[in-house]
PDB file of N, CA and C in Angstrom:
ATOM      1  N   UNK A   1     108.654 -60.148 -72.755  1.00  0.00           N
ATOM      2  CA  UNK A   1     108.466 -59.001 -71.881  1.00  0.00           C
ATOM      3  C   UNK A   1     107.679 -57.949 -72.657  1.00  0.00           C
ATOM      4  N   UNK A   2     106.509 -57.672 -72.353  1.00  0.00           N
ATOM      5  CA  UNK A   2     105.889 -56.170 -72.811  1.00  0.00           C
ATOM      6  C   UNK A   2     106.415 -55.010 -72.015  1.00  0.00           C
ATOM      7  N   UNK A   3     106.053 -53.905 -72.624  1.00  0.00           N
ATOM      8  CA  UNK A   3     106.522 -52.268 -72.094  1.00  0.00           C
ATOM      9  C   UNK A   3     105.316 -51.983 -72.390  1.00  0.00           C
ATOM     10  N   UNK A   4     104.627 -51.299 -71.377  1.00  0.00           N
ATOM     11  CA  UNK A   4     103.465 -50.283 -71.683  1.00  0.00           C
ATOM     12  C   UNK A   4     103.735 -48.574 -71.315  1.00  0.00           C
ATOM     13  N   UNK A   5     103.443 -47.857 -72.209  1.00  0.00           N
ATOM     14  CA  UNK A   5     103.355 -46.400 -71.718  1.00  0.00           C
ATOM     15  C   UNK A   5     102.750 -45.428 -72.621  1.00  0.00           C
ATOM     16  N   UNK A   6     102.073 -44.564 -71.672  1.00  0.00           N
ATOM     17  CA  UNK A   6     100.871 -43.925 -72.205  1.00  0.00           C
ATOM     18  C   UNK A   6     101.254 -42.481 -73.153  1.00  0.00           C
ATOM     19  N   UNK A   7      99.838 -41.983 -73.386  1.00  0.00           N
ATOM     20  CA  UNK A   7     100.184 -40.639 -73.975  1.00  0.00           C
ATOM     21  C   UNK A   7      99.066 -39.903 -73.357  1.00  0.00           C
ATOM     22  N   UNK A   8      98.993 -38.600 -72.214  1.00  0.00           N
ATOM     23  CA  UNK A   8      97.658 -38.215 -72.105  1.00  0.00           C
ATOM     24  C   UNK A   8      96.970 -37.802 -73.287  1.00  0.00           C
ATOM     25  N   UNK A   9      95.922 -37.598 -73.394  1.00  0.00           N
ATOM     26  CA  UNK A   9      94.787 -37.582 -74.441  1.00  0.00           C
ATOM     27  C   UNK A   9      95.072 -35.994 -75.081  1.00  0.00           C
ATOM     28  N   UNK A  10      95.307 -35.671 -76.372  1.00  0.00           N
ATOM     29  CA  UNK A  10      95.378 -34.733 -76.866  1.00  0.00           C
ATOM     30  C   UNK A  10      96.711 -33.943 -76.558  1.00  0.00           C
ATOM     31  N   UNK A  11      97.542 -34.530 -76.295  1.00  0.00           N
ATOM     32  CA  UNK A  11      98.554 -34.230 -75.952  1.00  0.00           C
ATOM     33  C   UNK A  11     100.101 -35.354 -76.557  1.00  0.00           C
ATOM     34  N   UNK A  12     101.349 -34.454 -76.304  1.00  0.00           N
ATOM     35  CA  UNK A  12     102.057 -35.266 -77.496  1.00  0.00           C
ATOM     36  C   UNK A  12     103.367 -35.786 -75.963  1.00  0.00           C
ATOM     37  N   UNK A  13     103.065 -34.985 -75.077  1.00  0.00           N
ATOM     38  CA  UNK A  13     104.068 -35.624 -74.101  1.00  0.00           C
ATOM     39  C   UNK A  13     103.737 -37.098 -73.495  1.00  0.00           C
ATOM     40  N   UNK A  14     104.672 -37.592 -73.585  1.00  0.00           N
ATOM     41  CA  UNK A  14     104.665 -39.138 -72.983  1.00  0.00           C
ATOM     42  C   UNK A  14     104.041 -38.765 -71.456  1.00  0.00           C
ATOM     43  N   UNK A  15     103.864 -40.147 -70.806  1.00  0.00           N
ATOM     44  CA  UNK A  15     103.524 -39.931 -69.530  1.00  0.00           C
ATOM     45  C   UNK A  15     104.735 -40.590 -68.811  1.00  0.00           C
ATOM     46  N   UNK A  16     105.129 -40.137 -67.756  1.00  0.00           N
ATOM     47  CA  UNK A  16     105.892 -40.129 -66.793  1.00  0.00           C
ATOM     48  C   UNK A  16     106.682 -41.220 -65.801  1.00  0.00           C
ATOM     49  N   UNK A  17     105.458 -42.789 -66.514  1.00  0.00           N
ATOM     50  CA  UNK A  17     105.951 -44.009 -65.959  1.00  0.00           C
ATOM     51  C   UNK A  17     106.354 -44.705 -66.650  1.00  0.00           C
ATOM     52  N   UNK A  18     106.451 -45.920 -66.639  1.00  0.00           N
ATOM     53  CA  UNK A  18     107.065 -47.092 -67.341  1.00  0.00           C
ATOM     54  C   UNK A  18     106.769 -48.356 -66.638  1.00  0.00           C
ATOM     55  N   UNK A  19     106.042 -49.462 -67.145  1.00  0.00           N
ATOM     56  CA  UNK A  19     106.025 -50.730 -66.622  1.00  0.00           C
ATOM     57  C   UNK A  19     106.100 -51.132 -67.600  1.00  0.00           C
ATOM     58  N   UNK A  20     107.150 -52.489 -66.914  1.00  0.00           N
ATOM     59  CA  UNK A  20     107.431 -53.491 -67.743  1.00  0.00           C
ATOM     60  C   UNK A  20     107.071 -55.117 -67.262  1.00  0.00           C
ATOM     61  N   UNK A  21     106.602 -55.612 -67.618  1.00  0.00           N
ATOM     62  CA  UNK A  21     106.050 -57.112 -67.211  1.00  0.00           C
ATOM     63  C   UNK A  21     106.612 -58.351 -68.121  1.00  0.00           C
ATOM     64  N   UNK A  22     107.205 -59.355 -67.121  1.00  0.00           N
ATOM     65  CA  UNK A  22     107.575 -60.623 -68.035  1.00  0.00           C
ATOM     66  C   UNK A  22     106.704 -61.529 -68.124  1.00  0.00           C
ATOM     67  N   UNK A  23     106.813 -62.409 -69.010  1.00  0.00           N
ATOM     68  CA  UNK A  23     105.712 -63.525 -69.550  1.00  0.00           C
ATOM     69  C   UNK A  23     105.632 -64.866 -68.547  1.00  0.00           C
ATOM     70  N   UNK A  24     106.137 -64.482 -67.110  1.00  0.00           N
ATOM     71  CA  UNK A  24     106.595 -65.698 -66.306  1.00  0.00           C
ATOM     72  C   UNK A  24     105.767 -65.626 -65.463  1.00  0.00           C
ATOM     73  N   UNK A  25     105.462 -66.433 -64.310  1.00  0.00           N
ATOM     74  CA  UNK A  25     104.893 -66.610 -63.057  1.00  0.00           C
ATOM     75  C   UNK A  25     106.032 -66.698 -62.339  1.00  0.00           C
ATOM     76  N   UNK A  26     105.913 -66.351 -60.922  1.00  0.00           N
ATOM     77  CA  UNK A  26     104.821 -65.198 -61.019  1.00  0.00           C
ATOM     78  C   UNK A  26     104.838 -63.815 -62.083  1.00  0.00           C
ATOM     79  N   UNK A  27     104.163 -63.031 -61.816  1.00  0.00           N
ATOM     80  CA  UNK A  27     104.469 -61.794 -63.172  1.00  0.00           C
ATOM     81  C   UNK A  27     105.216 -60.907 -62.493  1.00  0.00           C
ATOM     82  N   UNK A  28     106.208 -60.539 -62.784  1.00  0.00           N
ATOM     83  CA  UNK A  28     107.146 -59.475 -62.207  1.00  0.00           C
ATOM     84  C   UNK A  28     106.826 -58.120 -63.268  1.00  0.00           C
ATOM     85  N   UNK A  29     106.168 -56.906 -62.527  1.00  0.00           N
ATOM     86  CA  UNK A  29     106.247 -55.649 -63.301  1.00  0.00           C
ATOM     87  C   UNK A  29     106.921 -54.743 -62.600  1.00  0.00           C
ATOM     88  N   UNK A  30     107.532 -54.257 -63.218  1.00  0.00           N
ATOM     89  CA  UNK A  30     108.793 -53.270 -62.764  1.00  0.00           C
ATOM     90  C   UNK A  30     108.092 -51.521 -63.082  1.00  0.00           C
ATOM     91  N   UNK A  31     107.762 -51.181 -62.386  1.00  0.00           N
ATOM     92  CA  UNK A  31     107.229 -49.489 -62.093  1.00  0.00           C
ATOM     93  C   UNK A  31     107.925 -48.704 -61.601  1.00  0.00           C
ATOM     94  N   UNK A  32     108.508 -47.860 -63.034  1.00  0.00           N
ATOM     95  CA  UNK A  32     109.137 -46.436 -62.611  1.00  0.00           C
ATOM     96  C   UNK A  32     108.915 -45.071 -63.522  1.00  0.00           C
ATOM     97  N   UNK A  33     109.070 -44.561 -62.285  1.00  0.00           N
ATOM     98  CA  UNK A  33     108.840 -43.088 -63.238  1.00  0.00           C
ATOM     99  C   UNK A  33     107.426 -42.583 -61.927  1.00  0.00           C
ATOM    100  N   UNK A  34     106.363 -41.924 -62.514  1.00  0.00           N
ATOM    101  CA  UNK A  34     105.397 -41.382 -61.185  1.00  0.00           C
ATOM    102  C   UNK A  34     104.140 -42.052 -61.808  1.00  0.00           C
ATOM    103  N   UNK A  35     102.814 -42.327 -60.794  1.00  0.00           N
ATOM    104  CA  UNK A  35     102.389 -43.313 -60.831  1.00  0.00           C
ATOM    105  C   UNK A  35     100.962 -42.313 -60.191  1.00  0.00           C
ATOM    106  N   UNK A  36     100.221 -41.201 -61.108  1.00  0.00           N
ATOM    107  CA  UNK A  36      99.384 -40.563 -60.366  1.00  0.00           C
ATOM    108  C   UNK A  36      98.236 -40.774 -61.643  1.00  0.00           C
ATOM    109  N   UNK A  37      97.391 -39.730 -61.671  1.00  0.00           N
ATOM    110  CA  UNK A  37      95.840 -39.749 -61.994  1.00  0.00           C
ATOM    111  C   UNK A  37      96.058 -39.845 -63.678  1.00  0.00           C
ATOM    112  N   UNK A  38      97.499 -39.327 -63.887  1.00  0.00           N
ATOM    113  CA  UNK A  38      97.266 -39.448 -65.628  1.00  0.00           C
ATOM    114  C   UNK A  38      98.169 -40.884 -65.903  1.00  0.00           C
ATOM    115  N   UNK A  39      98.554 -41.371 -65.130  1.00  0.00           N
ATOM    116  CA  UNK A  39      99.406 -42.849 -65.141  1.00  0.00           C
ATOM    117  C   UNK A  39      98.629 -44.368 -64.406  1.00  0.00           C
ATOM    118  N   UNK A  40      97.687 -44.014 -64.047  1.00  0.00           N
ATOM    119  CA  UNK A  40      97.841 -44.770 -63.060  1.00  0.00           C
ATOM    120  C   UNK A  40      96.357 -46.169 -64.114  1.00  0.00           C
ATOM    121  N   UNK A  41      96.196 -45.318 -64.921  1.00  0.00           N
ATOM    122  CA  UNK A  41      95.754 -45.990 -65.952  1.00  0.00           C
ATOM    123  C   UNK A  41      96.252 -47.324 -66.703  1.00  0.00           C
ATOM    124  N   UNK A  42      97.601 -46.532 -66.836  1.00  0.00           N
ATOM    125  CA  UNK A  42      98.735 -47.195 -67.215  1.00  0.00           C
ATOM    126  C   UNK A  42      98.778 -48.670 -66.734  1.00  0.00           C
ATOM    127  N   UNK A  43      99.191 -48.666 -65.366  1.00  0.00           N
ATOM    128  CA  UNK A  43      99.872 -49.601 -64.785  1.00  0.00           C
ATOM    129  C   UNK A  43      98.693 -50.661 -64.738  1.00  0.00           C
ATOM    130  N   UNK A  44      97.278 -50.389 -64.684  1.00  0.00           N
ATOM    131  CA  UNK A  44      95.951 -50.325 -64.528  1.00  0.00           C
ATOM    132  C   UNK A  44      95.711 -51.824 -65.978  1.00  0.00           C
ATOM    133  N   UNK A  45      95.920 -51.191 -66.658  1.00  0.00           N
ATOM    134  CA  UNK A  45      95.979 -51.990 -68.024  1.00  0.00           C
ATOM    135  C   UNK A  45      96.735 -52.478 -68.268  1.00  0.00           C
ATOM    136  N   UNK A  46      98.189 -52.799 -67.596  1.00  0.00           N
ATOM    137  CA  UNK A  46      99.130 -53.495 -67.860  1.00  0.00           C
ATOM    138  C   UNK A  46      98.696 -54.903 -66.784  1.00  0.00           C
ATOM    139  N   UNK A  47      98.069 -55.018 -65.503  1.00  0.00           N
ATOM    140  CA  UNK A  47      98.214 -55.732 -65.065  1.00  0.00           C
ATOM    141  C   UNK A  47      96.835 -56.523 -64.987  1.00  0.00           C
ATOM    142  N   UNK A  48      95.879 -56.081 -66.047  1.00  0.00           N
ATOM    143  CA  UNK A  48      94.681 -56.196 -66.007  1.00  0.00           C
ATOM    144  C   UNK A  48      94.945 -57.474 -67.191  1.00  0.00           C
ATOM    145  N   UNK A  49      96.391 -57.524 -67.630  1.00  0.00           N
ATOM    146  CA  UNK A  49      96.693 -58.962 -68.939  1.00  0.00           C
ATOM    147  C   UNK A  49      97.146 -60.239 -68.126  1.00  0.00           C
ATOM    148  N   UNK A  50      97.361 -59.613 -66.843  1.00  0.00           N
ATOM    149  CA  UNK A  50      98.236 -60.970 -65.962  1.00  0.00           C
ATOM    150  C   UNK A  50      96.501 -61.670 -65.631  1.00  0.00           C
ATOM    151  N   UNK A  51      96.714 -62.923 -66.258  1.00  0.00           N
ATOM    152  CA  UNK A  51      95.820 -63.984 -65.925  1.00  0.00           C
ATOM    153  C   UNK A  51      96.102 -64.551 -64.734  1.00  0.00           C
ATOM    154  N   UNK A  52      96.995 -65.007 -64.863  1.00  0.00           N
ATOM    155  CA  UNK A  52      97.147 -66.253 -63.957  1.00  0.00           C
ATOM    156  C   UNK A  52      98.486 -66.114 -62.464  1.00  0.00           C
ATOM    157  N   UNK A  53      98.817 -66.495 -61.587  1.00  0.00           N
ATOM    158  CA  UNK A  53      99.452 -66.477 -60.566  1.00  0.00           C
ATOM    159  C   UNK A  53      99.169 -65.050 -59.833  1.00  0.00           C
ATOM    160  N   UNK A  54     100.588 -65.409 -58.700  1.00  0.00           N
ATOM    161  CA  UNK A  54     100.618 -63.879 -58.247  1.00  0.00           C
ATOM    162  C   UNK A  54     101.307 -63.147 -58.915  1.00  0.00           C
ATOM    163  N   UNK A  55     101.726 -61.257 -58.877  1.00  0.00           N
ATOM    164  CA  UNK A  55     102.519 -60.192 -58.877  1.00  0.00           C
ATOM    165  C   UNK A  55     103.121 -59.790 -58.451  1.00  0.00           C
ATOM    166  N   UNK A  56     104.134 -59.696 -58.605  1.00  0.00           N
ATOM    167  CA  UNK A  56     105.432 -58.698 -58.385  1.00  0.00           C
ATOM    168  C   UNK A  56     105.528 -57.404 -58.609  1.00  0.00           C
ATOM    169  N   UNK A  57     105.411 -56.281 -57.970  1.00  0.00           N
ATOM    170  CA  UNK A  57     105.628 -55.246 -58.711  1.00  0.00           C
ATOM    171  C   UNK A  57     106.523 -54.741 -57.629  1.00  0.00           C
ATOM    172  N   UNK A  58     107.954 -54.897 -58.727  1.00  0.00           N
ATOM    173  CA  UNK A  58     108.946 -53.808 -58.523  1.00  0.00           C
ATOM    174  C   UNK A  58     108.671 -52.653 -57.974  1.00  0.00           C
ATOM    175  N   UNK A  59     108.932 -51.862 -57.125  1.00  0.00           N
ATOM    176  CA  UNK A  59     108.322 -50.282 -56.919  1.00  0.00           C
ATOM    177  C   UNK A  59     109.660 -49.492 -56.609  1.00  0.00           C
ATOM    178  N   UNK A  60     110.691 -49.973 -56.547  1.00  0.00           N
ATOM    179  CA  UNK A  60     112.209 -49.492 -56.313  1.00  0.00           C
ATOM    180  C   UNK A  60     112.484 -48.066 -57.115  1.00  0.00           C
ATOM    181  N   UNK A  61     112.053 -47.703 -58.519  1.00  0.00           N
ATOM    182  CA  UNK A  61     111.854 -46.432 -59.029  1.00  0.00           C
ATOM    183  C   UNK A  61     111.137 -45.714 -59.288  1.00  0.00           C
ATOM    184  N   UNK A  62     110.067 -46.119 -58.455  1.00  0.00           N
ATOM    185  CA  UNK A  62     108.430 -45.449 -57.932  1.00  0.00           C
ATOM    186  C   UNK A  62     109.242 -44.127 -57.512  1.00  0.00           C
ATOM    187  N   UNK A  63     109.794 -43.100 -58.384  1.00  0.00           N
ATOM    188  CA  UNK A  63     109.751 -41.464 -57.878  1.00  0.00           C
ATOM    189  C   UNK A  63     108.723 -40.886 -57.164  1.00  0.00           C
ATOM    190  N   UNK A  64     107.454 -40.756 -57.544  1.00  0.00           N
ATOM    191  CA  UNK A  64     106.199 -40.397 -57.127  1.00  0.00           C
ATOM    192  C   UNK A  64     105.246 -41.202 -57.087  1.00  0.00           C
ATOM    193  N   UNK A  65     104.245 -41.138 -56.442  1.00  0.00           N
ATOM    194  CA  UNK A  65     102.606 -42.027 -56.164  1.00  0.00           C
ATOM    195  C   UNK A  65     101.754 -41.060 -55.287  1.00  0.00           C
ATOM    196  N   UNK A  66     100.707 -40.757 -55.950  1.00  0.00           N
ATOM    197  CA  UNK A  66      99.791 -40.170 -55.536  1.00  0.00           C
ATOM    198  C   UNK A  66      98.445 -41.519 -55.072  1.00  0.00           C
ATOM    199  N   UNK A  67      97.493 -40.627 -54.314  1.00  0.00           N
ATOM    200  CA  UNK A  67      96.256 -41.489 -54.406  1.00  0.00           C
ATOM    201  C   UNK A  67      95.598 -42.522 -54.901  1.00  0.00           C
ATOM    202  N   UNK A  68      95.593 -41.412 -56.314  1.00  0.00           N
ATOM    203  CA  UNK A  68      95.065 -42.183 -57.865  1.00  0.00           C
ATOM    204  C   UNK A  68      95.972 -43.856 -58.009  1.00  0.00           C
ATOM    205  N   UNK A  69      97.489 -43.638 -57.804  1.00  0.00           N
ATOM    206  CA  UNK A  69      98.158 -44.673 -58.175  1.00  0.00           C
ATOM    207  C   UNK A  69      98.314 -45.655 -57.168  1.00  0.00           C
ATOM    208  N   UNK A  70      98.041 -45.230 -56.073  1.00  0.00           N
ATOM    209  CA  UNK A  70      97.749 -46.193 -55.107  1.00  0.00           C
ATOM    210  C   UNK A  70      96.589 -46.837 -55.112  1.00  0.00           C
ATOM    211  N   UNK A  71      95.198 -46.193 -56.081  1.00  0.00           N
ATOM    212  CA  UNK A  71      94.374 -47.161 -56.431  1.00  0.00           C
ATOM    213  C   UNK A  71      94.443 -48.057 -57.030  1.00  0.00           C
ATOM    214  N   UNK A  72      95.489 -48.133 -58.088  1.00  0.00           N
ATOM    215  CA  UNK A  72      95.691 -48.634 -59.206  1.00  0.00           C
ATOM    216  C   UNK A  72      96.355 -50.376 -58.598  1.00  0.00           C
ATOM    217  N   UNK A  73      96.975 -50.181 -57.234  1.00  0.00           N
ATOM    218  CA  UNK A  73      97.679 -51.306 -56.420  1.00  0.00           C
ATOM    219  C   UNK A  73      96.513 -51.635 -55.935  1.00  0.00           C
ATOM    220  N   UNK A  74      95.085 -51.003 -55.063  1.00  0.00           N
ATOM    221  CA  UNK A  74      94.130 -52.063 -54.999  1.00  0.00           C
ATOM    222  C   UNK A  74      93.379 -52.609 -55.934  1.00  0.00           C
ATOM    223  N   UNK A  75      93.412 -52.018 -56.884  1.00  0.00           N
ATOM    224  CA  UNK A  75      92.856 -52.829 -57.992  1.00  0.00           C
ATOM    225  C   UNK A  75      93.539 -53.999 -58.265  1.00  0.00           C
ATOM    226  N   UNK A  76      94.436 -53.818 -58.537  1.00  0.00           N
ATOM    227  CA  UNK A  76      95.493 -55.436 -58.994  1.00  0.00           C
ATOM    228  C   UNK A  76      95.786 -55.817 -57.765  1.00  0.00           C
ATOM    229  N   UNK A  77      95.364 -55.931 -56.582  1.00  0.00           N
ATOM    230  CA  UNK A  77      95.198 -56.528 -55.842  1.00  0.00           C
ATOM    231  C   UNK A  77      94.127 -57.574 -55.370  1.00  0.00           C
ATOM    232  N   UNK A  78      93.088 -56.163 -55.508  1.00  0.00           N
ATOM    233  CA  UNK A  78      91.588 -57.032 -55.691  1.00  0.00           C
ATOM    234  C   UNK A  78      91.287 -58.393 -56.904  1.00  0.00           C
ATOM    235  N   UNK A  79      91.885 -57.919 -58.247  1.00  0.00           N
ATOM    236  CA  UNK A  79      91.940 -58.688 -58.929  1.00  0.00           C
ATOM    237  C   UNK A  79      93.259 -59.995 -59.280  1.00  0.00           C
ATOM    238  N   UNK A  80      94.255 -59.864 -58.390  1.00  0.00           N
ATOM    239  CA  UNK A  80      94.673 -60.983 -57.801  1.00  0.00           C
ATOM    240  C   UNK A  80      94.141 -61.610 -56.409  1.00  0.00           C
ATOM    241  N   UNK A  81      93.228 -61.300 -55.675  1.00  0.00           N
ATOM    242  CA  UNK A  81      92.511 -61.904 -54.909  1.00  0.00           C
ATOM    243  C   UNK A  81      91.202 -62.685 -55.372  1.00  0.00           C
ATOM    244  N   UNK A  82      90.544 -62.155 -56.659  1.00  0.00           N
ATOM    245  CA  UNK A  82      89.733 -63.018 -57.394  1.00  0.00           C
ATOM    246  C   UNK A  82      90.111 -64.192 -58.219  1.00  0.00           C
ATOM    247  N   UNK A  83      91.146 -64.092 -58.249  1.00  0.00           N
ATOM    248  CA  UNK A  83      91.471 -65.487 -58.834  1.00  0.00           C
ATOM    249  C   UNK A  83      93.012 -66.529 -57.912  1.00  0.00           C
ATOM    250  N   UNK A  84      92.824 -65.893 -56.667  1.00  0.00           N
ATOM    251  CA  UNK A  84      93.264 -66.731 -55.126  1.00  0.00           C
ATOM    252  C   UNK A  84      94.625 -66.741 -55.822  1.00  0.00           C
ATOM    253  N   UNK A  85      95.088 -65.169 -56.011  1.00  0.00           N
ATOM    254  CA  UNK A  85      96.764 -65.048 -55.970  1.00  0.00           C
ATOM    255  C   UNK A  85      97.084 -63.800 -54.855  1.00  0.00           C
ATOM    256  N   UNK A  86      98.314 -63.677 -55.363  1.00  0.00           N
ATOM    257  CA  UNK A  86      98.345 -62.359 -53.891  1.00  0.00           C
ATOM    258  C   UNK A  86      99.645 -60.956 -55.009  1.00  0.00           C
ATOM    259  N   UNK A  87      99.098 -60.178 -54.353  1.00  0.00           N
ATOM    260  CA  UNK A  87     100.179 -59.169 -54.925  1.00  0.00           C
ATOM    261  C   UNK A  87     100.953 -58.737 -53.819  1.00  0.00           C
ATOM    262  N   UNK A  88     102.198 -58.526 -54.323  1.00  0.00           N
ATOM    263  CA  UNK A  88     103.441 -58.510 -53.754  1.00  0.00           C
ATOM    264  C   UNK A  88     104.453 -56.867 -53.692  1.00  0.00           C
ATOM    265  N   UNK A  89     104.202 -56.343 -52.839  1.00  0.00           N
ATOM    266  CA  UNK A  89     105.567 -54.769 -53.563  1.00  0.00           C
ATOM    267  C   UNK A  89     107.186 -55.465 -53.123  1.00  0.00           C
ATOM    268  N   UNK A  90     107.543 -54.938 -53.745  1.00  0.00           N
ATOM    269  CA  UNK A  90     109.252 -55.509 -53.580  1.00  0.00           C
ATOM    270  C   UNK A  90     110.109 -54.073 -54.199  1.00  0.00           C
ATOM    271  N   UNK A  91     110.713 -53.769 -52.523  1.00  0.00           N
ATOM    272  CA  UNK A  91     111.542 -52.971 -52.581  1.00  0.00           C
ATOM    273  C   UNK A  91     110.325 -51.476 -52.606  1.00  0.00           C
ATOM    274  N   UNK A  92     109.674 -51.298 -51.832  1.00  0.00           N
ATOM    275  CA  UNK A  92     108.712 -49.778 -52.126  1.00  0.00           C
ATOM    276  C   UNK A  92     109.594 -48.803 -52.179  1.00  0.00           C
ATOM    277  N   UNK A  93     109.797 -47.851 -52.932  1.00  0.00           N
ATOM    278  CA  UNK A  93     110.250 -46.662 -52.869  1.00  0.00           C
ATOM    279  C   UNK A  93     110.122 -45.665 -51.670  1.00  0.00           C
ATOM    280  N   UNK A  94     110.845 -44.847 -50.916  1.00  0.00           N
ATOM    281  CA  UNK A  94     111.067 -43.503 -49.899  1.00  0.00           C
ATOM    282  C   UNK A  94     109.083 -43.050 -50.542  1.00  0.00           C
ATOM    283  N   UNK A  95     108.552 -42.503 -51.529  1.00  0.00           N
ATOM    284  CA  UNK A  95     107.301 -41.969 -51.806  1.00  0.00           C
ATOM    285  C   UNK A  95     106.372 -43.013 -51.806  1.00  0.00           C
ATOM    286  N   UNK A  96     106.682 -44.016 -51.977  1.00  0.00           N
ATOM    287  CA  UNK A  96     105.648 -45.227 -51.609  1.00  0.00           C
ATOM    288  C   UNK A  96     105.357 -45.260 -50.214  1.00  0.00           C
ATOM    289  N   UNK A  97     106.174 -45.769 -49.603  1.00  0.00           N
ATOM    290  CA  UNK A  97     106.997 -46.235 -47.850  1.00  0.00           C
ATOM    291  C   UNK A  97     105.735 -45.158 -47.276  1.00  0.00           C
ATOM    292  N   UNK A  98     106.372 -43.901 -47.805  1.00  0.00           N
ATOM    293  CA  UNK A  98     105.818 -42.507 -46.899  1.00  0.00           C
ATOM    294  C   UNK A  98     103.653 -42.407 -47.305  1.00  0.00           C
ATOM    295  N   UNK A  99     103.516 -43.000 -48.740  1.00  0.00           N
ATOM    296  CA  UNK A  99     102.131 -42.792 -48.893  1.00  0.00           C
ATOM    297  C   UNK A  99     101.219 -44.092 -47.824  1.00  0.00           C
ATOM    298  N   UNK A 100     101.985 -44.855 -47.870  1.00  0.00           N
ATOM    299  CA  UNK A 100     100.930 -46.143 -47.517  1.00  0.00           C
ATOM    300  C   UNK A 100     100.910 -46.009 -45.686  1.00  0.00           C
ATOM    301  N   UNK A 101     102.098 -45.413 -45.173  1.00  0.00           N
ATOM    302  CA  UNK A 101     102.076 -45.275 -44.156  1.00  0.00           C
ATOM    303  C   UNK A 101     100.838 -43.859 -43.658  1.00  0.00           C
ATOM    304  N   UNK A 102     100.870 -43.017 -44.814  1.00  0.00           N
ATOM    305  CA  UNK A 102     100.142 -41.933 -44.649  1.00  0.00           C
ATOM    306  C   UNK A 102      98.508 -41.964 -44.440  1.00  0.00           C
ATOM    307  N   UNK A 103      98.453 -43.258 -45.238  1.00  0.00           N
ATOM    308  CA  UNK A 103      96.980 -43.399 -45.394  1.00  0.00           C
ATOM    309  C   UNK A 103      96.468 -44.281 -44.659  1.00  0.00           C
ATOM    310  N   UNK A 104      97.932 -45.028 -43.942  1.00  0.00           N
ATOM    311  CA  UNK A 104      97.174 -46.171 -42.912  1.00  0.00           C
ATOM    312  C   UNK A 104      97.247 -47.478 -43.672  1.00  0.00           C
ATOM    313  N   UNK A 105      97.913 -48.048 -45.197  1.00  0.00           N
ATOM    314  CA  UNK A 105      97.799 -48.857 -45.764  1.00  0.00           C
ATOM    315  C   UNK A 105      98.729 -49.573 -45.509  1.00  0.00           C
ATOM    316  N   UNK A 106      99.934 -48.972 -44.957  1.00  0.00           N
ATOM    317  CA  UNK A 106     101.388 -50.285 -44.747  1.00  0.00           C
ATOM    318  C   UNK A 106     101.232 -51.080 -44.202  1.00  0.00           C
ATOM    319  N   UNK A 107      99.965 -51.924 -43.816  1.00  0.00           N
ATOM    320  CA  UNK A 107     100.018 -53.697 -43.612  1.00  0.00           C
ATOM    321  C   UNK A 107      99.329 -53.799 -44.651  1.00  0.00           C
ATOM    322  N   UNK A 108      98.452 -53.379 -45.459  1.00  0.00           N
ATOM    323  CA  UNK A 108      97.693 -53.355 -46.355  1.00  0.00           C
ATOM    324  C   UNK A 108      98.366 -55.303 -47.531  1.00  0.00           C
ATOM    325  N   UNK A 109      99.505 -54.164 -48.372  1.00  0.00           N
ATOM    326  CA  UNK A 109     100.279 -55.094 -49.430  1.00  0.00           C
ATOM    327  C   UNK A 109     101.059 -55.704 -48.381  1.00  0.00           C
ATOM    328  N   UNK A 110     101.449 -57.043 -49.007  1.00  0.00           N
ATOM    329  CA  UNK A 110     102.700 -57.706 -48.228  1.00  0.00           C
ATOM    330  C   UNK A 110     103.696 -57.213 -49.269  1.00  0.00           C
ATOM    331  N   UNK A 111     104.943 -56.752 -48.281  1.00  0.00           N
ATOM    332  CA  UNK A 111     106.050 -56.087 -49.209  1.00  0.00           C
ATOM    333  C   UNK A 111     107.628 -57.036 -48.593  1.00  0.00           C
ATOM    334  N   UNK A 112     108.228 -57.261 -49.933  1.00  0.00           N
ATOM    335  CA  UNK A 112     109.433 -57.799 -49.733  1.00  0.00           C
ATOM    336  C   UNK A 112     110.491 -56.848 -49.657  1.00  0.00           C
ATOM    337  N   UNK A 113     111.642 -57.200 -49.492  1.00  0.00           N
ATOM    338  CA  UNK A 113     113.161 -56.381 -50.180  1.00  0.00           C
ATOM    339  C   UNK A 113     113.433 -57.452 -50.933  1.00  0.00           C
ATOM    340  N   UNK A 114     114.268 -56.824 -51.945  1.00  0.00           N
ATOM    341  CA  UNK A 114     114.487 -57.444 -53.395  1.00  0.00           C
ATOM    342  C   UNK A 114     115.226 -58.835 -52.655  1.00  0.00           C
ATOM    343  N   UNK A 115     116.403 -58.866 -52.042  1.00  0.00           N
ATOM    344  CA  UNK A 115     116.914 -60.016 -51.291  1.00  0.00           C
ATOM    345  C   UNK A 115     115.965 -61.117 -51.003  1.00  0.00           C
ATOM    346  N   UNK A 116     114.931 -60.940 -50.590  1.00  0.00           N
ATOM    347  CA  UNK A 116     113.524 -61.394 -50.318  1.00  0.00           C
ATOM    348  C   UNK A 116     113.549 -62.269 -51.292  1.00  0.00           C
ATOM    349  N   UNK A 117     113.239 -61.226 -52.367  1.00  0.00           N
ATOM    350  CA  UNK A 117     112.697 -61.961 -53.450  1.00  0.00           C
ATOM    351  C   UNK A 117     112.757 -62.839 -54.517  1.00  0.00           C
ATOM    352  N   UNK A 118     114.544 -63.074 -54.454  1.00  0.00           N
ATOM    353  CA  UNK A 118     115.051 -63.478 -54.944  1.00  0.00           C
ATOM    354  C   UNK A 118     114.537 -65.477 -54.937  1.00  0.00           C
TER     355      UNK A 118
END
């Protein structure tokens, strides 16, 4: 299992998320904490190591998601569609639920409940 988490640039405070990814297929990354323009990097480069299958990403302690971090889900989307996998949300968070619906994206991801996913 890796942990990735950032530091903004010139600055000594941590950033605000946390993903964690296992070495399995599919790749399950677990995202919590907030997921905006100084994070979204983060998650960005964590899933930019998953080669192979589809993704999982946990979003159950997704506190916050802005724009920025909702790009960060079409990106690892797009790039599980280039290599004919699919990305998955499981369990979206109340600030997820409310962004994707906001923007018109909730058919967008296919999303499980954790029961689902099991």
């Amino acid at each position: 299992m890796r942990y990735f988490w950032g530091v903004v640039k010139d600055s000594l405070e941590p950033l605000a998320l946390k993903v964690t990814v296992n070495g399995r297929l599919p790749a399950v990354a677990r995202v919590s904490g907030e997921l905006d323009l100084a994070t979204g990097p983060v998650l960005t480069a964590a899933l930019a190591d998953v080669q192979d299958g589809d993704v999982v990403l946990d979003c159950s302690d997704l506190s916050f998601i802005d724009a920025t971090g909702l790009r960060a889900f079409q990106i690892a989307q797009q790039a599980c569609r280039a290599r004919g996998a699919k990305l998955v949300l499981v369990d979206p968070s109340p600030a997820l639920e409310r962004l994707l619906k906001m923007v018109g994206l909730d058919t967008a991801f296919p999303v499980q409940q954790e029961e689902e996913a099991s």
